[in-house]
Protein backbone atom coordinates (compact mmCIF):
# COMPACT_ATOMS: atom_id res chain seq x y z
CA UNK A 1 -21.45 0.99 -3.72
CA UNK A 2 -24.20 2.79 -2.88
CA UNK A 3 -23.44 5.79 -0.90
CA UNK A 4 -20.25 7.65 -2.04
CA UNK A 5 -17.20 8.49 -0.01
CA UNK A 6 -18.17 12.47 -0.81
CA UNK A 7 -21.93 11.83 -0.76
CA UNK A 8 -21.40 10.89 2.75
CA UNK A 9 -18.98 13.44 4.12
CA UNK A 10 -21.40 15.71 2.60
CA UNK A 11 -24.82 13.84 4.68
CA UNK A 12 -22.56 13.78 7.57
CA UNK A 13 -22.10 18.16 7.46
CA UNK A 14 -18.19 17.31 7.16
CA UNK A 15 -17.89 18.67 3.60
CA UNK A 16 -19.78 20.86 1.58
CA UNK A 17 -19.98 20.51 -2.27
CA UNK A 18 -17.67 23.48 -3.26
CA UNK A 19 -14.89 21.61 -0.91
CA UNK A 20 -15.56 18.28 -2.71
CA UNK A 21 -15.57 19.94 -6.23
CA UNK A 22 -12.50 21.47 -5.21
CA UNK A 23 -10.77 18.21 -4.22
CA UNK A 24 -11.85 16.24 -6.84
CA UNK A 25 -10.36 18.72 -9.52
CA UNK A 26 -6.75 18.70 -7.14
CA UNK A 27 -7.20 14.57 -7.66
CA UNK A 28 -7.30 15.20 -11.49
CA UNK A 29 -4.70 17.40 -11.09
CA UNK A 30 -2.57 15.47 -9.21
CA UNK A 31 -3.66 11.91 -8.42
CA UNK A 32 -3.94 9.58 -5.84
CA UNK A 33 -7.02 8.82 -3.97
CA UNK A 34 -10.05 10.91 -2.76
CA UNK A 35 -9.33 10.38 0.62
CA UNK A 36 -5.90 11.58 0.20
CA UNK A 37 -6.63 14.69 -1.02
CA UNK A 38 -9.18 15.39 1.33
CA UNK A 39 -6.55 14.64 4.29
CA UNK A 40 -3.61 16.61 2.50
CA UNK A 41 -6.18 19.77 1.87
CA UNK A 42 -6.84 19.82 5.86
CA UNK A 43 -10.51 18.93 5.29
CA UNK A 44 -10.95 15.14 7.23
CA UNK A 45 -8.49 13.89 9.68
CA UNK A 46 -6.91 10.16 9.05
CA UNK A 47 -8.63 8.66 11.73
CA UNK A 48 -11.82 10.08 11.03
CA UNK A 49 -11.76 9.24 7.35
CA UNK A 50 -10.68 5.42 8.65
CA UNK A 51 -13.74 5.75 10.87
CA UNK A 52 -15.93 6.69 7.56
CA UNK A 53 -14.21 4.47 5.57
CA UNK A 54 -15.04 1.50 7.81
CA UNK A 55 -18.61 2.15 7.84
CA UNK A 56 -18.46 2.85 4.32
CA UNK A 57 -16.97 -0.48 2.93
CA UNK A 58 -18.06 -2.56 5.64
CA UNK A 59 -14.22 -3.77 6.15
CA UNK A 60 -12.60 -2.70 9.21
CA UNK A 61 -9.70 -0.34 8.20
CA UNK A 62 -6.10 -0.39 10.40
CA UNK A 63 -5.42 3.16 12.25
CA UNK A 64 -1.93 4.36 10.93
CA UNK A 65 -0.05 3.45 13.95
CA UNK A 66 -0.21 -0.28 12.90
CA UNK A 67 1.19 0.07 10.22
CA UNK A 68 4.49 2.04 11.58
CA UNK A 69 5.98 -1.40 13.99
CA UNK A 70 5.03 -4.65 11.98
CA UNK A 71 7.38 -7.64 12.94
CA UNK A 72 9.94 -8.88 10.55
CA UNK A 73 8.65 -12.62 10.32
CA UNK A 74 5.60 -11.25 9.17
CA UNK A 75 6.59 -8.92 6.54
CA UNK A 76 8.76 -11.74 5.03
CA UNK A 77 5.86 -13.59 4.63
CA UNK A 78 4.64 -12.12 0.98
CA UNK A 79 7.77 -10.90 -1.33
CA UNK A 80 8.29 -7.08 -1.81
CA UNK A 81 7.19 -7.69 -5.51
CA UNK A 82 3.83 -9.26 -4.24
CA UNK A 83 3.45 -6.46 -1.52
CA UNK A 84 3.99 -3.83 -4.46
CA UNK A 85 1.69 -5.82 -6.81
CA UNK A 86 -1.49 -5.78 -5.05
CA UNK A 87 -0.30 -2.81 -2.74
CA UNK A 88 -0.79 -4.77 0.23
CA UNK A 89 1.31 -5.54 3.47
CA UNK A 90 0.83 -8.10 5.75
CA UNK A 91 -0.26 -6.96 9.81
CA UNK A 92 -0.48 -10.40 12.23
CA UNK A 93 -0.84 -13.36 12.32
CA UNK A 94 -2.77 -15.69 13.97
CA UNK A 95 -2.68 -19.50 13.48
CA UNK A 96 -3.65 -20.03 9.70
CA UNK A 97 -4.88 -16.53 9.23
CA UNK A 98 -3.13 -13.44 7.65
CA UNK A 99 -4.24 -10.03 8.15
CA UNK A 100 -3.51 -8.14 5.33
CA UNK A 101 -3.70 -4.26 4.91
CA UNK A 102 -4.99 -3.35 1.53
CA UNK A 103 -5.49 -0.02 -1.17
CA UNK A 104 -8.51 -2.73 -2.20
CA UNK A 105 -9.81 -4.83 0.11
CA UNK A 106 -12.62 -5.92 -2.24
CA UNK A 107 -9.92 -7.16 -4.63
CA UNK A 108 -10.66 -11.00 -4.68
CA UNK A 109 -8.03 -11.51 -7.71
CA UNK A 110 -5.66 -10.25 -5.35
CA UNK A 111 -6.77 -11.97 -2.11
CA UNK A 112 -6.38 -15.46 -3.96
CA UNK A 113 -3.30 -14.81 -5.32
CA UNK A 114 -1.83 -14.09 -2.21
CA UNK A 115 -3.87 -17.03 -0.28
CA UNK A 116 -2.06 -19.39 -3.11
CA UNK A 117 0.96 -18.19 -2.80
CA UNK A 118 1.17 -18.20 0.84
CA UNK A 119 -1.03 -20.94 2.29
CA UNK A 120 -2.71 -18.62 4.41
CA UNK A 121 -6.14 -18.09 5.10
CA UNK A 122 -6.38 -14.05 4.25
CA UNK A 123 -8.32 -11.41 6.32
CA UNK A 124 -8.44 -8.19 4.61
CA UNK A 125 -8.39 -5.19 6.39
CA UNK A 126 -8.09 -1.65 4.35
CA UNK A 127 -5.22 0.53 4.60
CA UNK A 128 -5.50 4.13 3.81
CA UNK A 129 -3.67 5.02 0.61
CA UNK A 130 -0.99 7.58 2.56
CA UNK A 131 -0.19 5.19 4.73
CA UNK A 132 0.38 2.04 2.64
CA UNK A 133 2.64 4.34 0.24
CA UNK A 134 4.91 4.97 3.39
CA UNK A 135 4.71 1.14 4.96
CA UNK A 136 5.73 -0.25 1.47
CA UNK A 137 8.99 1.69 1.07
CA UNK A 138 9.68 1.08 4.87
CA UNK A 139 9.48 -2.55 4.94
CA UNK A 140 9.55 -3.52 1.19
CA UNK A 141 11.74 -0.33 -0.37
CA UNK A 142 9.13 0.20 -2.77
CA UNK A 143 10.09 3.75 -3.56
CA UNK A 144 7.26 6.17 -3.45
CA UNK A 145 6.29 8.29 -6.72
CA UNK A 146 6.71 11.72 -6.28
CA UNK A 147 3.37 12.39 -5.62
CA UNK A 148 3.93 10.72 -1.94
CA UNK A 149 7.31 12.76 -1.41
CA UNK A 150 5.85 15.41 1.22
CA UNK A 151 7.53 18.99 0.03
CA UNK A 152 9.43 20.83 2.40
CA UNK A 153 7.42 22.52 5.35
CA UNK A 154 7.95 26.27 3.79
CA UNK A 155 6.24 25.06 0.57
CA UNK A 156 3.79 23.28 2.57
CA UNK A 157 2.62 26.33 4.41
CA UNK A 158 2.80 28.28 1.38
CA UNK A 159 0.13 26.28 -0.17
CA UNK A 160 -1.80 26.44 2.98
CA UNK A 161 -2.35 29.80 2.98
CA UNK A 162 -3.06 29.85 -0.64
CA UNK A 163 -6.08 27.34 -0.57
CA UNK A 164 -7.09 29.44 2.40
CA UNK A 165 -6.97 32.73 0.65
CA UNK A 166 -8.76 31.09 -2.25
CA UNK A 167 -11.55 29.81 0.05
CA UNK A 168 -12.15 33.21 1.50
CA UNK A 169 -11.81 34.58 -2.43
CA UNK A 170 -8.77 36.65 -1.12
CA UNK A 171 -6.19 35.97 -3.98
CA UNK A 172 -4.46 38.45 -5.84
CA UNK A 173 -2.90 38.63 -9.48
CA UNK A 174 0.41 37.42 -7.50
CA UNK A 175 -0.33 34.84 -5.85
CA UNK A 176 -1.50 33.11 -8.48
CA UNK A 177 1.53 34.06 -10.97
CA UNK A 178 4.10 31.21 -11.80
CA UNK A 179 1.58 28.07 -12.32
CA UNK A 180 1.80 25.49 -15.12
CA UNK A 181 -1.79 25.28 -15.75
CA UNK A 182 -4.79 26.86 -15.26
CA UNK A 183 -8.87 25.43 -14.60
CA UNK A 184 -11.47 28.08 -15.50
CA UNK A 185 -14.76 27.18 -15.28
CA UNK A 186 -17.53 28.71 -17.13
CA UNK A 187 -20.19 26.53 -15.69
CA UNK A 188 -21.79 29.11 -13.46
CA UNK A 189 -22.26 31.01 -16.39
CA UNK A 190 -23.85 28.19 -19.17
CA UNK A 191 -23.06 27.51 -22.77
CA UNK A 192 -22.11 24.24 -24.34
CA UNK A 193 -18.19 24.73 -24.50
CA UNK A 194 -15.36 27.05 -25.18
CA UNK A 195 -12.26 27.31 -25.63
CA UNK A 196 -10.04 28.79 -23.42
CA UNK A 197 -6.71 30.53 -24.45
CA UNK A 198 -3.25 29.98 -22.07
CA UNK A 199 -2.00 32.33 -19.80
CA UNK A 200 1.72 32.62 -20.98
CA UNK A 201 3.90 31.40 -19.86
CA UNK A 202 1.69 28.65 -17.90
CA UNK A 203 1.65 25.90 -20.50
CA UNK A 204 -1.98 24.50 -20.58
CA UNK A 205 -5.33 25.54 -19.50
CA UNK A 206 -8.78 23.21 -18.84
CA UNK A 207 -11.72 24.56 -19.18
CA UNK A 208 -15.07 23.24 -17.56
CA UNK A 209 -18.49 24.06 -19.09
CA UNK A 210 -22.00 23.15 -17.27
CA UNK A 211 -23.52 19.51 -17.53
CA UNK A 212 -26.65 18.81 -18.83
CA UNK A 213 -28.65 16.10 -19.68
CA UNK A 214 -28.53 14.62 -22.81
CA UNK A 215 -30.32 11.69 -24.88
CA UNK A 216 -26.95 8.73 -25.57
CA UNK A 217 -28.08 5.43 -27.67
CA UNK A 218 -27.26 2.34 -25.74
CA UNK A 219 -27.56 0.39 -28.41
CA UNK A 220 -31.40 -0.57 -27.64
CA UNK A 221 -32.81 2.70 -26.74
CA UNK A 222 -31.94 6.26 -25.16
CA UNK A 223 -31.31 6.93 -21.81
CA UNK A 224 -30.52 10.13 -20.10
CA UNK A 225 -27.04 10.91 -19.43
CA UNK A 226 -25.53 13.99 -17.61
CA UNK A 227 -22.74 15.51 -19.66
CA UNK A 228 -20.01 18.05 -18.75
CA UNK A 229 -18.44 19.08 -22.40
CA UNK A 230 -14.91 20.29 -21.14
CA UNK A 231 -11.69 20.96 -23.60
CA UNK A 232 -7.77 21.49 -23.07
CA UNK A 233 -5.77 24.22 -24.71
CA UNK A 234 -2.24 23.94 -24.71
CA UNK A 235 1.48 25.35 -25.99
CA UNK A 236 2.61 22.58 -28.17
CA UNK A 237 6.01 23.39 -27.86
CA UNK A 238 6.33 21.88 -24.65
CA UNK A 239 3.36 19.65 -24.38
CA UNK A 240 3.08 16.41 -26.33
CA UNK A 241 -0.46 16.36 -28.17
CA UNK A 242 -0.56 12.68 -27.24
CA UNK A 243 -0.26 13.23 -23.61
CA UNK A 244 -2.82 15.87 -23.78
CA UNK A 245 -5.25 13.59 -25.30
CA UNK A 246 -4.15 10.52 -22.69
CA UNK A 247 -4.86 13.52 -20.05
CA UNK A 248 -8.12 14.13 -21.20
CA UNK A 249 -9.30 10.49 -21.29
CA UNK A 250 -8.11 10.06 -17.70
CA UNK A 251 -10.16 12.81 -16.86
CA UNK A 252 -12.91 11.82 -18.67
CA UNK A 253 -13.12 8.15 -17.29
CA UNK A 254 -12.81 10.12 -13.65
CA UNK A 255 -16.04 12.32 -14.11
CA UNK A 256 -17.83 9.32 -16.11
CA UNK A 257 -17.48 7.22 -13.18
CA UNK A 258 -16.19 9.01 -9.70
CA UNK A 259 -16.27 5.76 -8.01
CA UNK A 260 -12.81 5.59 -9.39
CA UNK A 261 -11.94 8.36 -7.08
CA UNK A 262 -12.95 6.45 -4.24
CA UNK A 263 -10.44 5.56 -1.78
């Protein structure tokens, strides 16, 4: 894909590069797709990341309301463990063709393996993340992770007016008391890594250091490649050193390749 989903907020004046950098390390954090944290942090409406989307991809992309009154006969058309499978749900249909909302509409593997199982000639349309989460529990009672459980509205505007604060650089020593983990970045500052010490009782810290450009064998010759060393310090007693590790190759195959953040 040539243009990025971030690239092109950013082109477009609808995000600035501190607001991506700061969604992108709330995706490590806590998952799901670019998109959705960009909607959850208040920074791109669902429509107008649909709208994006759509020009993006090149794949028209269903508005949420579609997805909310689908009729029975076509639901039962693909089984709930097909739907949960390829995360897909089926819209209309028309004749010998199936519109299907989809995480991945690019997903051939996918798109045959419904077509085959089916009979039907498939159109795929894409589905934003949020709302495919919500239409497969409704129709197919694929329960959503925890991640896609909305908290209640007091913690919600809690965490509002924290992000806000932390925009405007407004936070104080309490209000950011009582986390798990911490990010510090030293990347502002330079140096090739570090390694950064918990703040008790949080359990782990991550610290960032600035990329650089560095010489990596390819097996014929070098070739530039822009590294960011980063390490994780953390209180064994309650984290796993396995998971840590697993954490920091997820994170690593996120920031070697951030069109895996791409909704």
């Amino acid at each position: 894909m040539a243009v990025r989903l971030g690239e092109l907020l950013i082109n477009k004046n609808l995000l600035t590069q501190a607001q991506l950098e700061e969604a992108l390390q709330a995706q490590v954090i806590f998952g799901g797709k670019l998109g959705t944290v960009l909607i959850e942090m208040g920074l791109i409406t669902e429509d107008y990341l649909a709208e994006i989307l759509a020009q993006l991809l090149a794949i028209p992309c269903v508005k949420p309301g579609q997805l909310q009154s689908i009729p029975e006969d076509v639901i039962k058309i693909i089984s709930p463990s097909l739907a949960e499978k390829n995360m897909a749900v089926p819209v209309a249909v028309k004749g010998k063709k199936l519109t299907l909302a989809m995480a991945d509409p690019r997903n051939l593997k996918a798109i045959d393996d419904i077509s085959f199982r089916t009979g039907y000639i498939i159109q795929p349309v894409l589905a934003l993340e949020v709302r495919l989460v919500f239409a497969l529990e409704k129709y197919y009672d694929v329960k959503r992770t925890m991640r896609y459980i909305a908290p209640p509205k007091q913690v919600r505007d809690e965490l509002n007016q924290l992000s806000l604060k932390a925009r405007q650089g407004k936070l104080t020593i309490p209000d950011i008391q009582g986390a798990t983990i911490t990010i510090s970045s030293l990347g502002g500052i330079g140096g090739t890594g570090f390694t950064p010490i918990v703040n008790g009782p949080q359990v782990a810290i991550l610290g960032l250091s600035r990329s650089y450009q560095k010489p990596v064998w390819d097996g014929e010759k070098f070739i530039p490649r822009l590294t960011m060393p980063f390490s994780v310090s953390y209180d064994h007693r309650v984290v796993d050193g396995a998971e840590a590790a697993r954490f920091c190759r997820a994170l690593a195959r996120q920031i070697e390749d951030l069109r895996r953040t791409l909704l």
